[in-house]
Protein backbone atom coordinates (compact mmCIF):
# COMPACT_ATOMS: atom_id res chain seq x y z
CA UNK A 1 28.80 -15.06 -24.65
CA UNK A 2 26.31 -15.16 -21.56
CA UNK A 3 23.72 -13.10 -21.46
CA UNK A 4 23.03 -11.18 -18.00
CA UNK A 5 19.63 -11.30 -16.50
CA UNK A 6 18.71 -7.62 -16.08
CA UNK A 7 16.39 -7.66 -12.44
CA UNK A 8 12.90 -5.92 -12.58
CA UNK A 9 13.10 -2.54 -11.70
CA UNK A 10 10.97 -3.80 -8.76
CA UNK A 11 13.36 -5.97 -8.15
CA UNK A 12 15.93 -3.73 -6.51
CA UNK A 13 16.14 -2.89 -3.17
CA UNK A 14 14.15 0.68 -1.71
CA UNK A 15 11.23 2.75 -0.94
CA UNK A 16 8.47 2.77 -2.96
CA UNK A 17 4.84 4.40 -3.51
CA UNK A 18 2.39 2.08 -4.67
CA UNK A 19 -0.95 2.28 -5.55
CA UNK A 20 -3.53 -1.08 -6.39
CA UNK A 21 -7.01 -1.16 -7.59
CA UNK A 22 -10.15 -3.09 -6.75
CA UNK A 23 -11.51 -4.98 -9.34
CA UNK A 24 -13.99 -3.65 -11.50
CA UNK A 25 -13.79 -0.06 -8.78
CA UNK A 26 -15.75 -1.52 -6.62
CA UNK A 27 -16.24 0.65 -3.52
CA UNK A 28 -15.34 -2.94 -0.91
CA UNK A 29 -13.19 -0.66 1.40
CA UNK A 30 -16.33 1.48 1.87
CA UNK A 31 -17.54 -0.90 4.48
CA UNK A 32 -15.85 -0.27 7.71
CA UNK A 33 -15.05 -4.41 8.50
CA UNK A 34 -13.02 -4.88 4.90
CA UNK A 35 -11.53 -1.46 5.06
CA UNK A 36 -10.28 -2.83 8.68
CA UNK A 37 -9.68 -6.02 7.72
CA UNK A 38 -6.94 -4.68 4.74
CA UNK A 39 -4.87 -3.00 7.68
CA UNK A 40 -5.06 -6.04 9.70
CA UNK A 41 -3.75 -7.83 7.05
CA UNK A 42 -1.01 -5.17 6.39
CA UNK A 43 0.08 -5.57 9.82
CA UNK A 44 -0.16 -9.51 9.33
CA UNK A 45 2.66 -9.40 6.96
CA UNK A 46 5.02 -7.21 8.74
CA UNK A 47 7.84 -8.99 8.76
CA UNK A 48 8.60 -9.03 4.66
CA UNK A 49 8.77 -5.28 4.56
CA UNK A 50 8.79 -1.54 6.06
CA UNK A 51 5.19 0.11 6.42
CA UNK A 52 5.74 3.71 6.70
CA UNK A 53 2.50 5.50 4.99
CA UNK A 54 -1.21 4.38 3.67
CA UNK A 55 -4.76 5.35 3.10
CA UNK A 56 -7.40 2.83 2.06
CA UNK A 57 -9.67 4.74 -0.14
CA UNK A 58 -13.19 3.23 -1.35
CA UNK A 59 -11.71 1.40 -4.28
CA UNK A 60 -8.23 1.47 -4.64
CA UNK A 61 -4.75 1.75 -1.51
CA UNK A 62 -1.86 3.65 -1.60
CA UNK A 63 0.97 2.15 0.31
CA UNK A 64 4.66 3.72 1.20
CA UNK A 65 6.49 0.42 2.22
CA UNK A 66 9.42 -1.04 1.91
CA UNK A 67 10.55 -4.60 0.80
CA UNK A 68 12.83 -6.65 3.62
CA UNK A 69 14.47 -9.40 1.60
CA UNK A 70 11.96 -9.76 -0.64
CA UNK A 71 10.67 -8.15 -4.10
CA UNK A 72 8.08 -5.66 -4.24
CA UNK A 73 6.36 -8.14 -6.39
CA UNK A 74 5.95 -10.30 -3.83
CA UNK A 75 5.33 -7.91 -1.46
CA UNK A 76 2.36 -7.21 -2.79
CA UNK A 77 1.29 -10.61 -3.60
CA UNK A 78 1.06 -11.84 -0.14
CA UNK A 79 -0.88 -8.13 0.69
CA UNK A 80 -3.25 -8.61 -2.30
CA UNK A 81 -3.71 -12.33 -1.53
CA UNK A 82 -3.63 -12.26 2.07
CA UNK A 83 -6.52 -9.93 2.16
CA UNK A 84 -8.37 -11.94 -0.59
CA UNK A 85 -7.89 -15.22 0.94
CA UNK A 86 -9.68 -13.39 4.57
CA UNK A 87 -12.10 -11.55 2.43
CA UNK A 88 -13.52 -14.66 1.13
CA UNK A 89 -14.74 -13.37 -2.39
CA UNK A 90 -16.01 -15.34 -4.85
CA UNK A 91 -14.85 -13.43 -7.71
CA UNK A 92 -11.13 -11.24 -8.21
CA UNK A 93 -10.48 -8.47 -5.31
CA UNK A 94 -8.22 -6.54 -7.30
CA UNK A 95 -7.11 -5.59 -10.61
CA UNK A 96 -3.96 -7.03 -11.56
CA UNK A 97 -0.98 -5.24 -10.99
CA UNK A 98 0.47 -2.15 -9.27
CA UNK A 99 1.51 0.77 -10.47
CA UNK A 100 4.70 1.90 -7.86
CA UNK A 101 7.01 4.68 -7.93
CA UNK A 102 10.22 4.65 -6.39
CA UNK A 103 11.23 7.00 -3.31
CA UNK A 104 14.44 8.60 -4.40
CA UNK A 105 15.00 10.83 -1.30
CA UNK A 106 13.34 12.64 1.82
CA UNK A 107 11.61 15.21 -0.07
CA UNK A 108 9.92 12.50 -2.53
CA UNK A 109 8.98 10.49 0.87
CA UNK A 110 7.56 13.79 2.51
CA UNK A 111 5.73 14.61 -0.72
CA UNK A 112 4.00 10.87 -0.89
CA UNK A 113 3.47 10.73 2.95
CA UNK A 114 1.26 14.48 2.75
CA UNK A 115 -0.62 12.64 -0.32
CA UNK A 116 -1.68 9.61 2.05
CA UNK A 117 -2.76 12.18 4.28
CA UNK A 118 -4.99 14.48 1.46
CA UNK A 119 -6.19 11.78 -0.26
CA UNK A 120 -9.41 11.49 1.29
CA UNK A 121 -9.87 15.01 1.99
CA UNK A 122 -9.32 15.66 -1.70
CA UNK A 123 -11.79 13.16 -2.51
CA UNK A 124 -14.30 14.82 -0.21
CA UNK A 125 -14.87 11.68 2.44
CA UNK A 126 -13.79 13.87 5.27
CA UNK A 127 -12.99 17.85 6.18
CA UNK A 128 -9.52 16.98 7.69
CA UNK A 129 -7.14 14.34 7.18
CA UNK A 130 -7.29 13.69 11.37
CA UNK A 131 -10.75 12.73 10.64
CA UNK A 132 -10.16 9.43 8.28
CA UNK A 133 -10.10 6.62 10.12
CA UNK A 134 -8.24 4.46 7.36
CA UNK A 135 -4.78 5.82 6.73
CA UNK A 136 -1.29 5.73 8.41
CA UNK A 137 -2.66 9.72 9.43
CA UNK A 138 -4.50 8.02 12.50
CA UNK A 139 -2.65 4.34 12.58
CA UNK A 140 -4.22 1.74 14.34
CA UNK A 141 -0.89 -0.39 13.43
CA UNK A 142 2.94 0.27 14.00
CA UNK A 143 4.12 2.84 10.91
CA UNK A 144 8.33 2.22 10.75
CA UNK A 145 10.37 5.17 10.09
CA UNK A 146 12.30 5.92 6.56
CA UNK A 147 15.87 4.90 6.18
CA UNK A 148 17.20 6.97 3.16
CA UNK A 149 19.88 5.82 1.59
């Protein structure tokens, strides 16, 4: 009998909520050029998936995307490694891994999207969410709308 190969629950197509550390917590994204230079390369890689939400916070991103013909997996691969390969470090950007949750419907994508926005307020980096220059709140790239379903 054949066995089936069961695809990684990353693997299947839809909307997810992901969040990924730096390394070690450093604060890199505190610096205005790398925190800019992690949307740039968001907006680099465009064409593998669906950017509707984020927030770079001192040490870690949250991202609402969505994989086009691709995995999540390597979705964030070519984020992660296109924004280590222009940040030129010499030692590990991140910490490995993601942790993601799946969108299941409009209310759980409103609910993420209004976390993207309080994140830094919550964290006490600015009064307002209008005020943070680093999340999808005040975009400096093209945010694409959700497709449920």
């Amino acid at each position: 009998m054949l066995a089936m190969a069961i695809p990684a629950r990353t693997a299947r197509p839809g909307t997810y909520f992901v969040t990924s550390l730096v390394a070690n917590r450093r604060r890199i994204f505190q610096v205005t050029r790398n925190a800019e230079l992690f949307i740039e390369t968001l907006d680099h890689y465009r064409e593998n998936y669906f950017l509707h939400g984020y927030v770079v916070m001192p040490d870690h991103v949250h991202l609402l995307l969505t994989p086009a013909q691709i995995t999540l997996e390597r979705t964030m691969q070519l984020i992660k490694g296109g924004f280590s390969h222009r940040f030129k470090a010499s030692q590990p950007v991140w910490q490995k891994g993601f942790t993601d949750h799946r969108i299941r419907d409009s209310e759980g994508y409103t609910t993420r999207l209004q976390y993207l926005a309080q994140n830094p307020v919550r964290a006490r980096l600015c009064a307002t969410a209008e005020e943070y220059p680093y999340s999808s709140v005040n975009s400096t790239i093209r945010l694409d709308e959700y497709l449920s379903g």
